[in-house]
C-alpha atoms as a PDB file:
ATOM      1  CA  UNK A   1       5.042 -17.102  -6.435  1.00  0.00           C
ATOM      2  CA  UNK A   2       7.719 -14.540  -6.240  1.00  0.00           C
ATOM      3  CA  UNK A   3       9.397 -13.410  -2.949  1.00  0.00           C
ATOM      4  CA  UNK A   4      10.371  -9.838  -3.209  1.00  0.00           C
ATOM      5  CA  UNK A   5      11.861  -7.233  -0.918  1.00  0.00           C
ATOM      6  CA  UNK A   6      10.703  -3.871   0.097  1.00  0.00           C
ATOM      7  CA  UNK A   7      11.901  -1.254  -0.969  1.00  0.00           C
ATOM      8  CA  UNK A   8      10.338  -1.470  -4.860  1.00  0.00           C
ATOM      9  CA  UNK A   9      13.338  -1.037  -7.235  1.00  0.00           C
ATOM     10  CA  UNK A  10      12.622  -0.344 -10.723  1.00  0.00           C
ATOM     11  CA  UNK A  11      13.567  -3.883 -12.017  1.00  0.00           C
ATOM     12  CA  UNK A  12      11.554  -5.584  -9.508  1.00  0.00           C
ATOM     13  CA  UNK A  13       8.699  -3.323 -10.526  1.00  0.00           C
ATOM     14  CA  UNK A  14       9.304  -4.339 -14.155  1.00  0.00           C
ATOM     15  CA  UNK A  15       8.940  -8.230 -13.570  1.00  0.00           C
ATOM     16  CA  UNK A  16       5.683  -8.270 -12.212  1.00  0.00           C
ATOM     17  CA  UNK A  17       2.665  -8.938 -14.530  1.00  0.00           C
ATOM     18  CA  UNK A  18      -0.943  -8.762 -13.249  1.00  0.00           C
ATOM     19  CA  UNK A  19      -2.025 -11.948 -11.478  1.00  0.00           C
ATOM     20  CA  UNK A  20       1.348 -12.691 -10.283  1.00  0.00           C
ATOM     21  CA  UNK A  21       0.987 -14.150  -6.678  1.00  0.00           C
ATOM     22  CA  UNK A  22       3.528 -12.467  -4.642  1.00  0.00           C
ATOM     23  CA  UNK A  23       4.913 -12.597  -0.942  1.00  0.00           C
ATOM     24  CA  UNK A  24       6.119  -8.923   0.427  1.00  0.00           C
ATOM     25  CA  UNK A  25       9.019  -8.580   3.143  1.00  0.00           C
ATOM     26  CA  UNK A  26      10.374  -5.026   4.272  1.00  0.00           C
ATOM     27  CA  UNK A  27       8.578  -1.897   5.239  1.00  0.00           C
ATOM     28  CA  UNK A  28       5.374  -0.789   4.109  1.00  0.00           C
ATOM     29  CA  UNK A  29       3.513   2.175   5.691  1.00  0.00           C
ATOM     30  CA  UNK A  30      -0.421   2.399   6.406  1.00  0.00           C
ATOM     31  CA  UNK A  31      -2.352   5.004   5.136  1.00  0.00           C
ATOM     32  CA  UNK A  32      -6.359   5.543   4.645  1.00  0.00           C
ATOM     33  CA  UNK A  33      -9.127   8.727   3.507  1.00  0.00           C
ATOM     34  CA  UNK A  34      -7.917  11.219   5.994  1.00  0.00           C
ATOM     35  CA  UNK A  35      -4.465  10.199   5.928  1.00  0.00           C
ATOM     36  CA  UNK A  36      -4.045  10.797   2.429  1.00  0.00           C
ATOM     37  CA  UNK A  37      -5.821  13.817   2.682  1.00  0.00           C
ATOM     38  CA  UNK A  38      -3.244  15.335   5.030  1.00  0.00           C
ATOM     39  CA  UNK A  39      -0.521  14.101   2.829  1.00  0.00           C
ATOM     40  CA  UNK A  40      -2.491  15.653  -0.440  1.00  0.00           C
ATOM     41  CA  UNK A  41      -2.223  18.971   1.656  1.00  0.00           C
ATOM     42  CA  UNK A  42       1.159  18.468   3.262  1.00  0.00           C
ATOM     43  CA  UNK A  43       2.378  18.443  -0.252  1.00  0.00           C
ATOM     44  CA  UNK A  44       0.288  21.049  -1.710  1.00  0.00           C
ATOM     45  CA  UNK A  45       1.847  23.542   1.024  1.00  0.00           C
ATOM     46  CA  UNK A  46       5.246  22.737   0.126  1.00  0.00           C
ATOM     47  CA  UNK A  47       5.630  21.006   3.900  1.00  0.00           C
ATOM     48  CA  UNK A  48       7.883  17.993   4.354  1.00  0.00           C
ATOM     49  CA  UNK A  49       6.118  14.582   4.841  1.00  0.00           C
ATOM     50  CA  UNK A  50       6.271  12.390   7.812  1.00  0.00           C
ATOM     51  CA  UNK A  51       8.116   9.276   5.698  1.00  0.00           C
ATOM     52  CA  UNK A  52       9.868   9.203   2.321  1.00  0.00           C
ATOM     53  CA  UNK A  53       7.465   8.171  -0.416  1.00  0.00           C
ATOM     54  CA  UNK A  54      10.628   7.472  -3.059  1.00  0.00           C
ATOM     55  CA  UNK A  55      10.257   3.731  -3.354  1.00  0.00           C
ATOM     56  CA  UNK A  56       7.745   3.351  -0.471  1.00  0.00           C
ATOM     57  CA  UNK A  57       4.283   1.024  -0.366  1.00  0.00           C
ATOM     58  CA  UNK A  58       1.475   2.117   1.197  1.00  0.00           C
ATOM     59  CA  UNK A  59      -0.898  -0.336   2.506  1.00  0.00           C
ATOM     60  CA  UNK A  60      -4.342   1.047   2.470  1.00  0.00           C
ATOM     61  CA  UNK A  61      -5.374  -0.532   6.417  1.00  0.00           C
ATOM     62  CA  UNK A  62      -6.992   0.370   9.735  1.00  0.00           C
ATOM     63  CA  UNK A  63      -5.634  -2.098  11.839  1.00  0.00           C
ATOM     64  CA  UNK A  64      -7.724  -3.101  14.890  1.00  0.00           C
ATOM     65  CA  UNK A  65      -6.016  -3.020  17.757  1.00  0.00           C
ATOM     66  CA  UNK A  66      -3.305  -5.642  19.354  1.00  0.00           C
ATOM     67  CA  UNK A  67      -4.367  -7.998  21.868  1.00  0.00           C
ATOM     68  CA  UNK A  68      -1.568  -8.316  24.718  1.00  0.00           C
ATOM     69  CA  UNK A  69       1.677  -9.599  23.421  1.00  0.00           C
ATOM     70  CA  UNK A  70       0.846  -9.041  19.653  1.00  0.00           C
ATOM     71  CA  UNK A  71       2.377  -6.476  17.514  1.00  0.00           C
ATOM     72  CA  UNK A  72      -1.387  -5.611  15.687  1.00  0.00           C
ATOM     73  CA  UNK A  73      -4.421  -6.907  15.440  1.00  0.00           C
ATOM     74  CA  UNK A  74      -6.433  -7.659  11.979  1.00  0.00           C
ATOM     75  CA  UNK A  75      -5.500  -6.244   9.215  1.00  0.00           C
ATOM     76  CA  UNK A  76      -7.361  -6.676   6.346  1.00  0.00           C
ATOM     77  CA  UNK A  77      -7.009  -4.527   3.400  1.00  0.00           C
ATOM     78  CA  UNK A  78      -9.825  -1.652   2.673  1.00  0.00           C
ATOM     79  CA  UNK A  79     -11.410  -0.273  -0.154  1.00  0.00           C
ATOM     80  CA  UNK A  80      -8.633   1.257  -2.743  1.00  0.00           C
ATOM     81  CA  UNK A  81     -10.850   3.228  -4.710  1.00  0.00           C
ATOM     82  CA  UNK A  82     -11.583   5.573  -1.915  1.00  0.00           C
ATOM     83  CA  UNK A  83      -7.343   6.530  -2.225  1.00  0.00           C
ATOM     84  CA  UNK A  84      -7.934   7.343  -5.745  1.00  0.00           C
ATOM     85  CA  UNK A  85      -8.471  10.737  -6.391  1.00  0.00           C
ATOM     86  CA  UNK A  86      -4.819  11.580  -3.937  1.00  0.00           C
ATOM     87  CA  UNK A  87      -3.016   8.376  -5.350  1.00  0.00           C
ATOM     88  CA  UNK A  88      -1.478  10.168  -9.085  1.00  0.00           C
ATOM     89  CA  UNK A  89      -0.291  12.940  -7.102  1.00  0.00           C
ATOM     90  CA  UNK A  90       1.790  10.210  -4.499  1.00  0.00           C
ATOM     91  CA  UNK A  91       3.275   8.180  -7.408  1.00  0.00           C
ATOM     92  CA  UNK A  92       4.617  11.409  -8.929  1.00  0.00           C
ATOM     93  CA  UNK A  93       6.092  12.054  -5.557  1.00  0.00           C
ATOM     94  CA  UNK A  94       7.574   8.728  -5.718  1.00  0.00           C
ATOM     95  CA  UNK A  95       5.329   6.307  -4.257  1.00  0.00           C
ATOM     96  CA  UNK A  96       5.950   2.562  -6.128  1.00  0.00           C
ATOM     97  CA  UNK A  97       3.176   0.662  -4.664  1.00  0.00           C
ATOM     98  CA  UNK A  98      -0.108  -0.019  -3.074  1.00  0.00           C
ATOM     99  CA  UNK A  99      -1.825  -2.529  -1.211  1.00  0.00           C
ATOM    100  CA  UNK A 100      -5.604  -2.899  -0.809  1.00  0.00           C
ATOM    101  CA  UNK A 101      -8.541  -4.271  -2.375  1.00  0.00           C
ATOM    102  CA  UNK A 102     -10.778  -3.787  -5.144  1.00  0.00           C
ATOM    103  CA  UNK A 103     -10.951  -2.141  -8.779  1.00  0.00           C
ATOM    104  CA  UNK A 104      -8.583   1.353  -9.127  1.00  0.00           C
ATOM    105  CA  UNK A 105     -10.102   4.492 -11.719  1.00  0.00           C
ATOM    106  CA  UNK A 106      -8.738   4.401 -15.194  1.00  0.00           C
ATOM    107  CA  UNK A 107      -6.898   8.095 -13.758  1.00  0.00           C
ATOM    108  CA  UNK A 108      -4.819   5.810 -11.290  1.00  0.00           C
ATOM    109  CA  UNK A 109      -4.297   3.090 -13.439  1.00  0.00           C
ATOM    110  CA  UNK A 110      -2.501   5.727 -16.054  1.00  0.00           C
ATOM    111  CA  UNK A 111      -0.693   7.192 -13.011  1.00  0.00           C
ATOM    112  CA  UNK A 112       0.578   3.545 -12.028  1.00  0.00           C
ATOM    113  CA  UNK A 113       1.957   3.003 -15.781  1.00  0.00           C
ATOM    114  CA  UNK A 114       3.190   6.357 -15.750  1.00  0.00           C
ATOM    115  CA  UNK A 115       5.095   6.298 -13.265  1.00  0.00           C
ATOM    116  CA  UNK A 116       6.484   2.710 -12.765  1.00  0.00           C
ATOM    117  CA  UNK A 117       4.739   1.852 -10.073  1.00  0.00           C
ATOM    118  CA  UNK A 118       2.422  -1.571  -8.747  1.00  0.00           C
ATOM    119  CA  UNK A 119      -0.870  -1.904  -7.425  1.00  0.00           C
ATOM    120  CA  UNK A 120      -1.368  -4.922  -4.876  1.00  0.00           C
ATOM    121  CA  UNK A 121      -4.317  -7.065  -4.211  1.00  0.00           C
ATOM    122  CA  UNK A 122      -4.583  -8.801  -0.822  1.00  0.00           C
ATOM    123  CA  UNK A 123      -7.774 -11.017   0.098  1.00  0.00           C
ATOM    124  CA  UNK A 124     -10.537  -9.406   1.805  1.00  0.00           C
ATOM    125  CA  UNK A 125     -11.721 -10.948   4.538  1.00  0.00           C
ATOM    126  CA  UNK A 126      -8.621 -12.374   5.933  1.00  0.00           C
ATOM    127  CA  UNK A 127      -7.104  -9.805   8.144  1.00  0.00           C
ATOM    128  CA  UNK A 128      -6.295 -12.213  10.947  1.00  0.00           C
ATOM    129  CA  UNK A 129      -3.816 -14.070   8.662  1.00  0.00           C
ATOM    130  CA  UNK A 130      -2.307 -10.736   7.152  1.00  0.00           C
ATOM    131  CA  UNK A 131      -1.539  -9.280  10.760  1.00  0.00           C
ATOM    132  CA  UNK A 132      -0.090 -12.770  11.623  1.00  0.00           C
ATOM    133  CA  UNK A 133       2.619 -11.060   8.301  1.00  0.00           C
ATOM    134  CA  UNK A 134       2.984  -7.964  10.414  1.00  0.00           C
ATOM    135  CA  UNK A 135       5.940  -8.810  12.418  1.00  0.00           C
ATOM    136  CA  UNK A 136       6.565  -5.207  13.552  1.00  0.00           C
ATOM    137  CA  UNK A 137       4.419  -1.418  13.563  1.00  0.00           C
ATOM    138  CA  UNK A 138       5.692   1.653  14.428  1.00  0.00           C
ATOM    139  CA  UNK A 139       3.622   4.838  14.471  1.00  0.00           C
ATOM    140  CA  UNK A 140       4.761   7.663  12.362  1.00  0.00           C
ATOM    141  CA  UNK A 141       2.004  10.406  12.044  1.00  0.00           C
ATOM    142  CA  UNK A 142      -1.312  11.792  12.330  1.00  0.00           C
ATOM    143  CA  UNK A 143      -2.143   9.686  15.715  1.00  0.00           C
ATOM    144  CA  UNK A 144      -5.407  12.030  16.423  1.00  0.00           C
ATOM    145  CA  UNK A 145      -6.603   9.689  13.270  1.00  0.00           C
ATOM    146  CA  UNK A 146      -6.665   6.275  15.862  1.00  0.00           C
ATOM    147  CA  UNK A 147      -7.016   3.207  13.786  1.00  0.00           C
ATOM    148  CA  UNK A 148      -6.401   5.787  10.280  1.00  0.00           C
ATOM    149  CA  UNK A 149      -2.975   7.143  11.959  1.00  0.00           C
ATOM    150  CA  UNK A 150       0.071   6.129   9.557  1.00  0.00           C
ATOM    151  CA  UNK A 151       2.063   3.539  11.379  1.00  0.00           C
ATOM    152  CA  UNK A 152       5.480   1.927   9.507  1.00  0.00           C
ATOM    153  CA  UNK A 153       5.003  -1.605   9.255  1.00  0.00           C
ATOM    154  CA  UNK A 154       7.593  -4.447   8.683  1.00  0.00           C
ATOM    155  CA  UNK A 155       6.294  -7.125   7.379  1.00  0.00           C
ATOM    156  CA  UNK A 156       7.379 -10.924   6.036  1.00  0.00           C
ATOM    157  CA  UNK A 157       6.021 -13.060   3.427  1.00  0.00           C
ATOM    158  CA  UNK A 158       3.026 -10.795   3.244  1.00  0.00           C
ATOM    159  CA  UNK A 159       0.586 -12.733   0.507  1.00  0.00           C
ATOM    160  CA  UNK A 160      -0.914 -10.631  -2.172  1.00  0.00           C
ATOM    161  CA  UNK A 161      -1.393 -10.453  -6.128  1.00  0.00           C
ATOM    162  CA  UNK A 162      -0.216  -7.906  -8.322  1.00  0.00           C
ATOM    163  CA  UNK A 163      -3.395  -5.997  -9.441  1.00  0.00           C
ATOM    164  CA  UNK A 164      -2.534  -3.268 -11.450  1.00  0.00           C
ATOM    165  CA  UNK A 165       1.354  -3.599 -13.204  1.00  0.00           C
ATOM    166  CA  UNK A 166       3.621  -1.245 -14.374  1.00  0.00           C
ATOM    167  CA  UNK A 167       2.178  -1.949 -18.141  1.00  0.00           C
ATOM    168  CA  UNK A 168      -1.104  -0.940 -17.109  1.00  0.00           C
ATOM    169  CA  UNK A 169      -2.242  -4.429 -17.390  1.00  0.00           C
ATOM    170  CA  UNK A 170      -5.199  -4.225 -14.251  1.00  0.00           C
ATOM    171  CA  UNK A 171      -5.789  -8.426 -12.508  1.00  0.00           C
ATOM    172  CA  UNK A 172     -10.137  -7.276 -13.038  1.00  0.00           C
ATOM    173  CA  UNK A 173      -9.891  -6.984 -16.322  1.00  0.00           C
ATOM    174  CA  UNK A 174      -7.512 -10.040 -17.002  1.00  0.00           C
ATOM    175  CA  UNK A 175     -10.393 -12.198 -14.961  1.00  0.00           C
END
């Protein structure tokens, strides 16, 4: 299991190989469908973007909301695919990583080796335990999208598996 620290560098990116168990600490931001759609379009029209996507992670989550005293409520990981025809477009913006669940298109998988970025895994089904990793959320934009809205989270020893490496190497396949 390998601690690592948000923001992605390069080299960190490097020495992760599908399967790898990791733990995430740092900043990641949320971001589902409509989300990504506004930042597809934000960048299309030349517009700055709420958060800088050089290094960032982008955990694909619509947190249910916090119960009195807690920072968020579950947070389990949703559907990647359903980023994938926005994600190349991010990563040559300078997104590193992703968090969600689930198999990615053959397009993003060639974006993610393309451009040196990772592709998370976290286990569906257990967003109690992940939001007990969020130790910190912030909202940043879009808050007309409720539970979609992008929020910055910190978060510490957040458990995952590297899905999708910088080789192209994709965790599905591997088996």
């Amino acid at each position: 299991m390998q601690k690592i620290q948000l923001p992605l560098s390069a080299e960190t990116i490097r020495s992760l190989h599908a399967g790898d168990e990791v733990r995430l600490s740092g900043t990641v931001y949320t971001a589902r469908d409509a989300a990504h759609q506004r930042l597809v379009q934000m960048i299309q029209e030349g517009r700055p973007l709420p958060f800088d996507l050089n290094g960032a992670v982008i955990y694909y989550v619509g947190p249910t909301p916090a119960r009195p005293g807690e920072v968020i409520g579950s947070a389990g990981p949703t559907s990647s695919y359903r980023m994938d025809g926005s994600t190349p477009l991010l990563l040559e913006k300078g997104l590193k990583g992703m968090i969600g669940k689930g198999r990615r298109s053959q397009t993003v998988i060639d974006a993610i080796h393309a451009s040196g970025a990772v592709y998370f895994v976290a286990a569906g089904g257990a967003g109690a335990l992940l939001g007990s990793c969020i130790k910190a959320a912030e909202p940043v934009a879009f808050a007309d999208l409720l539970s979609e809205a992008v929020l910055r989270l910190t978060v510490e020893d957040f458990p995952c598996f590297v899905g999708i490496d910088s080789y192209g190497k994709d965790l599905y396949d591997l088996g």
